[in-house]
C-alpha atoms as a PDB file:
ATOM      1  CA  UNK A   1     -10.446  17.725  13.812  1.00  0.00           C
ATOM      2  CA  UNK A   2      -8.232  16.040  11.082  1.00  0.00           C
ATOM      3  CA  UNK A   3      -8.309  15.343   7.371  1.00  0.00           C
ATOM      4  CA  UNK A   4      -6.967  11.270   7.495  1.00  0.00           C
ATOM      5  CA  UNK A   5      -4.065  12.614   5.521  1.00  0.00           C
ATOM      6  CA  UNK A   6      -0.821  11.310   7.457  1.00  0.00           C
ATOM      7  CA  UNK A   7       2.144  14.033   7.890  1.00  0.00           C
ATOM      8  CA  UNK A   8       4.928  11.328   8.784  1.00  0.00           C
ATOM      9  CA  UNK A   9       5.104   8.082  10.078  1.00  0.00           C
ATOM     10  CA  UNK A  10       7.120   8.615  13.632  1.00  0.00           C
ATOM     11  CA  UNK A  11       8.750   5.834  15.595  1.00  0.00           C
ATOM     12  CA  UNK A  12       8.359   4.821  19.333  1.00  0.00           C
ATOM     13  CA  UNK A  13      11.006   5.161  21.442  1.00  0.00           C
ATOM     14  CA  UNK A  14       9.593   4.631  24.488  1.00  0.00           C
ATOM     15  CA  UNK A  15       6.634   3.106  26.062  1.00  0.00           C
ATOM     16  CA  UNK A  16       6.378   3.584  30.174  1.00  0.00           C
ATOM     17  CA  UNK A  17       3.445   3.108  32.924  1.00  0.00           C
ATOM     18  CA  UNK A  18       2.517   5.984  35.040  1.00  0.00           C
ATOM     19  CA  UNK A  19      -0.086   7.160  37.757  1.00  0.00           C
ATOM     20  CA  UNK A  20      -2.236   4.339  35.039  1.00  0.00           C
ATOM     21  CA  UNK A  21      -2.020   6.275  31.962  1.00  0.00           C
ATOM     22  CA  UNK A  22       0.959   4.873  29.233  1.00  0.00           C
ATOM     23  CA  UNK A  23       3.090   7.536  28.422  1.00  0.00           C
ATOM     24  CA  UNK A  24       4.309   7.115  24.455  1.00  0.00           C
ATOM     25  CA  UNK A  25       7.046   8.640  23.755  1.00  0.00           C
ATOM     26  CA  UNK A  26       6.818   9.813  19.810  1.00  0.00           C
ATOM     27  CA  UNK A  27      10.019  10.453  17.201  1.00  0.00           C
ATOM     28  CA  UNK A  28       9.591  12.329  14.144  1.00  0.00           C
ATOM     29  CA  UNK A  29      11.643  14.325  11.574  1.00  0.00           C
ATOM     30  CA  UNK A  30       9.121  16.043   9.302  1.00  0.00           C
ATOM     31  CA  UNK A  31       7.197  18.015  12.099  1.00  0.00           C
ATOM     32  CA  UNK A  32       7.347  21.351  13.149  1.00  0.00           C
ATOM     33  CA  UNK A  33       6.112  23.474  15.695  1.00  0.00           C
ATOM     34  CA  UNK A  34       4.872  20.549  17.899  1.00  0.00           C
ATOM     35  CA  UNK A  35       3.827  21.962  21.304  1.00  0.00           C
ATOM     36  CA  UNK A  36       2.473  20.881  24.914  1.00  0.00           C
ATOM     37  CA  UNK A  37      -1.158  21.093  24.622  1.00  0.00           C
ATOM     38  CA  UNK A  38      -1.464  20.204  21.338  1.00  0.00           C
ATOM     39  CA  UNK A  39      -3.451  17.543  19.728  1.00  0.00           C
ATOM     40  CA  UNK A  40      -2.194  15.242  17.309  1.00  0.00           C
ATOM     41  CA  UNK A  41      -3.624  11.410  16.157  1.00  0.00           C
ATOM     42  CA  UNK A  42      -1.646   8.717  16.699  1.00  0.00           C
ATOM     43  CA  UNK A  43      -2.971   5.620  14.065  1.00  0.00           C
ATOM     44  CA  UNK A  44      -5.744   8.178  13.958  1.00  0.00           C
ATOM     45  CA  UNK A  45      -6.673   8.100  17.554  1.00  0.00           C
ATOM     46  CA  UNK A  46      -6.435  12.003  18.779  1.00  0.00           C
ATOM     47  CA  UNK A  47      -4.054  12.437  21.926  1.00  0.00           C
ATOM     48  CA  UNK A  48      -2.982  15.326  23.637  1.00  0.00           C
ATOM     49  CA  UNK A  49       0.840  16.318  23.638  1.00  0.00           C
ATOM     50  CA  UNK A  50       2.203  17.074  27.377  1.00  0.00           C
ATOM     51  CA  UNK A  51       5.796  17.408  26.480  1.00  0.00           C
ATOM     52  CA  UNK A  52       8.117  18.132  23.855  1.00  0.00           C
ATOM     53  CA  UNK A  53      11.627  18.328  22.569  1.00  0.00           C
ATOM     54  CA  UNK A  54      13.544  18.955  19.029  1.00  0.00           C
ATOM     55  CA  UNK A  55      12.569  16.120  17.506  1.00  0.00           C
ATOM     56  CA  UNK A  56      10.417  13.912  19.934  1.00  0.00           C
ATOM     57  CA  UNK A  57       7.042  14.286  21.958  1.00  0.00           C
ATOM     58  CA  UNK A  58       5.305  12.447  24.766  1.00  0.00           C
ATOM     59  CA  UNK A  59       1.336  11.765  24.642  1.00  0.00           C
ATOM     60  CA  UNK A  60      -0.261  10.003  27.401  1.00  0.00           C
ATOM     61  CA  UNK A  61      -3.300   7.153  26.430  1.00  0.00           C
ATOM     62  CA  UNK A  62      -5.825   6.269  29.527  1.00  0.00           C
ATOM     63  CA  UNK A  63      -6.561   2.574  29.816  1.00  0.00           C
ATOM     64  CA  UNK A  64     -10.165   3.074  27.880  1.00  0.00           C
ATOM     65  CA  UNK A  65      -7.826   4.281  24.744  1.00  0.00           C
ATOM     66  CA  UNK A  66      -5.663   1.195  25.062  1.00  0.00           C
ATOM     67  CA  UNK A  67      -8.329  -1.125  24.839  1.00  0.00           C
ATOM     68  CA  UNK A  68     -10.528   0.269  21.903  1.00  0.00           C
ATOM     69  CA  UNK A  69      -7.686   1.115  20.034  1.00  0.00           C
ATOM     70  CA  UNK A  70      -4.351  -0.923  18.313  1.00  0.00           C
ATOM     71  CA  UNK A  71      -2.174   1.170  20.521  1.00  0.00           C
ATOM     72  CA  UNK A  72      -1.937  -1.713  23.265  1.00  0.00           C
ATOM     73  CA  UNK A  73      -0.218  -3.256  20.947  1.00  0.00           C
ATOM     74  CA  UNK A  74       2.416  -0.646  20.625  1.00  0.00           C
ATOM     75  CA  UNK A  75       6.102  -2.033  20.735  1.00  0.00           C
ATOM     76  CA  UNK A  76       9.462   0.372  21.285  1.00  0.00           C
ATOM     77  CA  UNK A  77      10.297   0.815  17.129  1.00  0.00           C
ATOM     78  CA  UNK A  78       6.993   0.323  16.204  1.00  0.00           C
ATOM     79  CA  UNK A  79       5.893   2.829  13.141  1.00  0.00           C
ATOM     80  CA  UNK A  80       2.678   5.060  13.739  1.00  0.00           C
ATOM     81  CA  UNK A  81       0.849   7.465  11.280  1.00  0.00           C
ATOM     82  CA  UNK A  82       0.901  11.044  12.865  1.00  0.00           C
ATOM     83  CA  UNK A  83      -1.230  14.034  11.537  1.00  0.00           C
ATOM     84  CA  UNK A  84      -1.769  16.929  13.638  1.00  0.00           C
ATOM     85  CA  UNK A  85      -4.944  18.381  14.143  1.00  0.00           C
ATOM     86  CA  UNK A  86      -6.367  21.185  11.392  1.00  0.00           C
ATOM     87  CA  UNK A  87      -5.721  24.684  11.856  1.00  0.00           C
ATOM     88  CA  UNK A  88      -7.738  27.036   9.935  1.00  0.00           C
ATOM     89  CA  UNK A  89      -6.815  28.016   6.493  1.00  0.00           C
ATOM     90  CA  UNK A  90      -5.357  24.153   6.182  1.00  0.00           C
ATOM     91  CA  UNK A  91      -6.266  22.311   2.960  1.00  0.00           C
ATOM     92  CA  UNK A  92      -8.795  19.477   3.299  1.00  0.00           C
ATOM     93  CA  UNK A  93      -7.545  17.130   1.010  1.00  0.00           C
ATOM     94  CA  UNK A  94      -8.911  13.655   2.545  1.00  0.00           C
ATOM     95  CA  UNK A  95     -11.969  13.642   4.962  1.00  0.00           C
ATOM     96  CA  UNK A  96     -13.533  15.329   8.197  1.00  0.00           C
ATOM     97  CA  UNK A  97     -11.726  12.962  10.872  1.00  0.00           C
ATOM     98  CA  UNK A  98     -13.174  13.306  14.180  1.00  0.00           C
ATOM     99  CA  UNK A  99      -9.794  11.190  15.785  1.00  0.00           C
ATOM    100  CA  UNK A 100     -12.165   8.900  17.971  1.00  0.00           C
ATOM    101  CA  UNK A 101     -11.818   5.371  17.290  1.00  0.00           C
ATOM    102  CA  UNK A 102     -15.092   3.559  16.299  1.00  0.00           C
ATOM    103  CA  UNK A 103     -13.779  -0.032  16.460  1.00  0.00           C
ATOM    104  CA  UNK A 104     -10.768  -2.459  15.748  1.00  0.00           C
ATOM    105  CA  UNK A 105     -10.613  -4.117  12.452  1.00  0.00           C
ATOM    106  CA  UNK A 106      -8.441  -7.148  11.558  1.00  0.00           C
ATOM    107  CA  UNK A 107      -6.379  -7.666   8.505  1.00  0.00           C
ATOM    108  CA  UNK A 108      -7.824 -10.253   6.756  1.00  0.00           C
ATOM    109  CA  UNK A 109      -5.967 -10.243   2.857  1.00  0.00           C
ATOM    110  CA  UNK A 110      -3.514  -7.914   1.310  1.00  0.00           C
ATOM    111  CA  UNK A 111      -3.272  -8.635  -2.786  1.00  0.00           C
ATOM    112  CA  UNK A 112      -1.185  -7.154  -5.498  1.00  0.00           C
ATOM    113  CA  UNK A 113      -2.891  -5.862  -8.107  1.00  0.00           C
ATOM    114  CA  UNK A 114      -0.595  -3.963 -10.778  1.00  0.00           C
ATOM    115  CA  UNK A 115       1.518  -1.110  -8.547  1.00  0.00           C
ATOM    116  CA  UNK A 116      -1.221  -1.341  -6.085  1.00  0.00           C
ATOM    117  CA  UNK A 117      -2.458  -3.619  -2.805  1.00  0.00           C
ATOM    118  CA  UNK A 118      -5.760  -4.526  -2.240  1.00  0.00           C
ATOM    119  CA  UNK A 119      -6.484  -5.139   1.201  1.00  0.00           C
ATOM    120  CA  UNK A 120      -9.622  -6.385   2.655  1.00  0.00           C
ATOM    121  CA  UNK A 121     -10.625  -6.092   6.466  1.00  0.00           C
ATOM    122  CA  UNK A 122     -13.381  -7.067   8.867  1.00  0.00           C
ATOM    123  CA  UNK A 123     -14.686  -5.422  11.022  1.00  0.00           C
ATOM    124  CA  UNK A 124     -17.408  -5.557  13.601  1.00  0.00           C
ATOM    125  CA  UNK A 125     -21.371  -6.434  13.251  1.00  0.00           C
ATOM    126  CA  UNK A 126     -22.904  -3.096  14.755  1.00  0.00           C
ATOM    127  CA  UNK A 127     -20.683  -1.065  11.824  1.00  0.00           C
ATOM    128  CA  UNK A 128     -22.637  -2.408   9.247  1.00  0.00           C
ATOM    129  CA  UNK A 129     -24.688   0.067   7.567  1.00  0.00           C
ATOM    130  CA  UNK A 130     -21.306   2.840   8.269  1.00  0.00           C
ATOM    131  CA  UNK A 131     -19.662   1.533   5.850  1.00  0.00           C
ATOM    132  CA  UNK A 132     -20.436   1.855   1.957  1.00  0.00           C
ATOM    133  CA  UNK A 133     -18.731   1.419  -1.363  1.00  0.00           C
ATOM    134  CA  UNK A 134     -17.171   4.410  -2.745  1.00  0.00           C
ATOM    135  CA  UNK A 135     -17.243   5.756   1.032  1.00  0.00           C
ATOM    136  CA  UNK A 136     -14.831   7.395   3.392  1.00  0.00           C
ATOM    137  CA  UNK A 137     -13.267   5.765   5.993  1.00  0.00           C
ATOM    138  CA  UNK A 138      -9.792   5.862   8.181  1.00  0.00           C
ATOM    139  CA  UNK A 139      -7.967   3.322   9.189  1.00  0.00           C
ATOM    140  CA  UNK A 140      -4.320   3.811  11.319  1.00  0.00           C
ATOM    141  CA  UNK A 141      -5.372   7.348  10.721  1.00  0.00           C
ATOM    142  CA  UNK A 142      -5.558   7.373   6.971  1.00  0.00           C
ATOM    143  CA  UNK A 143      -8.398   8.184   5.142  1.00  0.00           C
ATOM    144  CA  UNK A 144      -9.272   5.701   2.288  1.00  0.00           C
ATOM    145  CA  UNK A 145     -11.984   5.097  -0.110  1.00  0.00           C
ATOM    146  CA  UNK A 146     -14.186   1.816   0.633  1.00  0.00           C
ATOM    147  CA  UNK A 147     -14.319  -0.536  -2.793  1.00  0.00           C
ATOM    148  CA  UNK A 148     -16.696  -3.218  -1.440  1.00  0.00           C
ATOM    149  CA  UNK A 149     -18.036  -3.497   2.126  1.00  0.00           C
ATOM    150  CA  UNK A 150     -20.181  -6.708   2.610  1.00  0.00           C
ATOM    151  CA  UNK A 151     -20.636  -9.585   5.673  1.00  0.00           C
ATOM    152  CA  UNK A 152     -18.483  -7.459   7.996  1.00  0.00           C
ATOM    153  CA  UNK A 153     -15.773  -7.334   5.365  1.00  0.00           C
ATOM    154  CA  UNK A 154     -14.529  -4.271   3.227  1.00  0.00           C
ATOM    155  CA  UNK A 155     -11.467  -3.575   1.035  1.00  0.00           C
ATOM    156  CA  UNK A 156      -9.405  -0.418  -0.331  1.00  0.00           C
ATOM    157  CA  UNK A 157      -6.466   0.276  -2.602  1.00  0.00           C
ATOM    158  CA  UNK A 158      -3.281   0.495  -1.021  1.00  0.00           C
ATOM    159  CA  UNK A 159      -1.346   3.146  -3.891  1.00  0.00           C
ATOM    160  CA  UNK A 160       2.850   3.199  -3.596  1.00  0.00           C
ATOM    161  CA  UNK A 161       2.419   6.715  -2.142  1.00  0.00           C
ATOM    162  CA  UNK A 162       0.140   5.544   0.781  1.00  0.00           C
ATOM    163  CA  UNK A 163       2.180   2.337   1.111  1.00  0.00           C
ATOM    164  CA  UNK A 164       5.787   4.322   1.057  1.00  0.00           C
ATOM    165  CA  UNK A 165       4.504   7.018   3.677  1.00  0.00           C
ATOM    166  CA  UNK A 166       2.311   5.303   5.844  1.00  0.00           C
ATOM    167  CA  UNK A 167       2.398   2.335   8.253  1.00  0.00           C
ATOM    168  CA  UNK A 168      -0.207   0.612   6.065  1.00  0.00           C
ATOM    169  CA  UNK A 169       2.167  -0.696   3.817  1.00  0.00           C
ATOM    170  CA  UNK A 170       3.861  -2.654   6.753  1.00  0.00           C
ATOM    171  CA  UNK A 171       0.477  -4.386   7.516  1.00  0.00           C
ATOM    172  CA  UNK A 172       0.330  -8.508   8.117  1.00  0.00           C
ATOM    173  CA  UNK A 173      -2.251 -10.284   7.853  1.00  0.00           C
ATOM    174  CA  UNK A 174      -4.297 -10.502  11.383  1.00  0.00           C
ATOM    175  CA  UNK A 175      -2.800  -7.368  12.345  1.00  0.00           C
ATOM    176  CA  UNK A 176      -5.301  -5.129  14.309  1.00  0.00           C
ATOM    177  CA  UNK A 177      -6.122  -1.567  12.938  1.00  0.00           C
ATOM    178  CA  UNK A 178      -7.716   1.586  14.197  1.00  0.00           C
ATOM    179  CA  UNK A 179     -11.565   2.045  12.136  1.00  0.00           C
ATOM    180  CA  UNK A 180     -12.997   5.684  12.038  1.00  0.00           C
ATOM    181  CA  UNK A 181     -16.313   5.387  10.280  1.00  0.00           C
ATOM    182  CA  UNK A 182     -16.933   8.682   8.000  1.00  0.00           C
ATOM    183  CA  UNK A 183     -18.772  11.658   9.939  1.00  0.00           C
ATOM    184  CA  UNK A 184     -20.994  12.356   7.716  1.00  0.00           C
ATOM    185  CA  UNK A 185     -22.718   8.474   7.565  1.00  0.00           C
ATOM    186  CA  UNK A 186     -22.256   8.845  11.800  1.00  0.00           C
ATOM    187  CA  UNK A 187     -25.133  11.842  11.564  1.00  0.00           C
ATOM    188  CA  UNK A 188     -27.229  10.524   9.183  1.00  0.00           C
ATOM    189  CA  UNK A 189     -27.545   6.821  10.429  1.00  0.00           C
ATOM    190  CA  UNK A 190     -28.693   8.232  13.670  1.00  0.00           C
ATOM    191  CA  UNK A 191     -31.166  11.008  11.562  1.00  0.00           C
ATOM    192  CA  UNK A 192     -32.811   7.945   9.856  1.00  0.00           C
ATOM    193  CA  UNK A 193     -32.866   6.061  13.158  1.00  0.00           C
ATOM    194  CA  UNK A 194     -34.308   8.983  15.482  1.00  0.00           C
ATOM    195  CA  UNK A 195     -36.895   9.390  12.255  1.00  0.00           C
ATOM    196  CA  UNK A 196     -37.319   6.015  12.578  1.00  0.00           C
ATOM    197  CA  UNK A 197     -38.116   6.016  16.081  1.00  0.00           C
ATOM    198  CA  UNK A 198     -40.589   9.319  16.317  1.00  0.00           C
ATOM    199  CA  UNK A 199     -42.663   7.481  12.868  1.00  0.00           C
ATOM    200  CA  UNK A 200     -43.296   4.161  15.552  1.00  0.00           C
ATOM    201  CA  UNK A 201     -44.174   6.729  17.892  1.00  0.00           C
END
């Protein structure tokens, strides 16, 4: 379980192919205590850590990860969100974050607007209904408010602090990101729906 609420953005250093899973090879400076076994999202997708040193770790993504998720398009230097998993105790400052990757959006505008960045992105039909205005969602791991979610399309506000800590403020336009839809919207979707379902019955 996570909160969406980034720790660091880590680097790549290495990317390599083996027995069919990718091994990603992970730097970071602001982490501690990072150990085999552990779980930590990458662009919010939760991996397991199988090795570690001082200041780098190696995750390994199956080939089911790579293609519902932006990592595929992972280059060596490429910038990823990282957030290890909650502990107990931890502060829940964003949302409940599950880590599983619902879909891939695409960047479709990024706008100034005063100190901010409004950024709008579409994402897939069978979503719709997941996503709301003034709703939770992640995207690359971050959790963000929805402003406006209509025709496959919603937006959020990019703030200095998200954009200066976070690979979201290094987003292009057409660039793929990671969607987790909010938990709690998950659940009661499929309430309504099995309601739904036993009323036709």
């Amino acid at each position: 379980m996570f909160s969406g609420i980034i720790k660091e953005a880590g680097t790549i250093s290495n990317l390599e192919f083996k027995d069919g899973l990718l091994e990603i090879s992970v730097s970071f400076n602001k982490l501690t205590n990072v150990q085999a076994g552990d779980s930590i999202a990458i662009n919010g997708c939760c991996l397991t850590v199988t090795r570690t040193s001082q200041s780098s770790f190696i995750v390994q993504a199956t080939e089911e990860t790579l293609q519902k998720t932006n990592l595929k398009y992972l280059e060596i230097n490429s910038t990823i969100n990282l957030e290890p998993s909650l502990r107990l105790g931890d502060k829940l400052d964003g949302h409940l974050v599950l880590g599983h990757i619902d879909a891939l959006g695409k960047t479709l505008s990024i706008e100034k607007s005063d100190e901010n960045i409004i950024v709008k992105i579409y994402y897939p039909p069978e979503l719709t209904g997941f996503i709301a205005p003034k709703g939770s969602i992640t995207v690359n791991g971050v959790s963000l408010t929805v402003i406006e979610s209509k025709d496959s399309i919603f937006s959020f506000t990019l703030i200095p602090y998200t954009r200066d800590n976070t690979n979201l403020g290094l987003l292009k336009i057409g660039d793929a990101v990671n969607l987790e839809i909010d938990v709690l919207s998950r659940y009661l979707i499929n309430y309504l729906e099995s309601r739904r379902v036993e009323v036709k019955g």
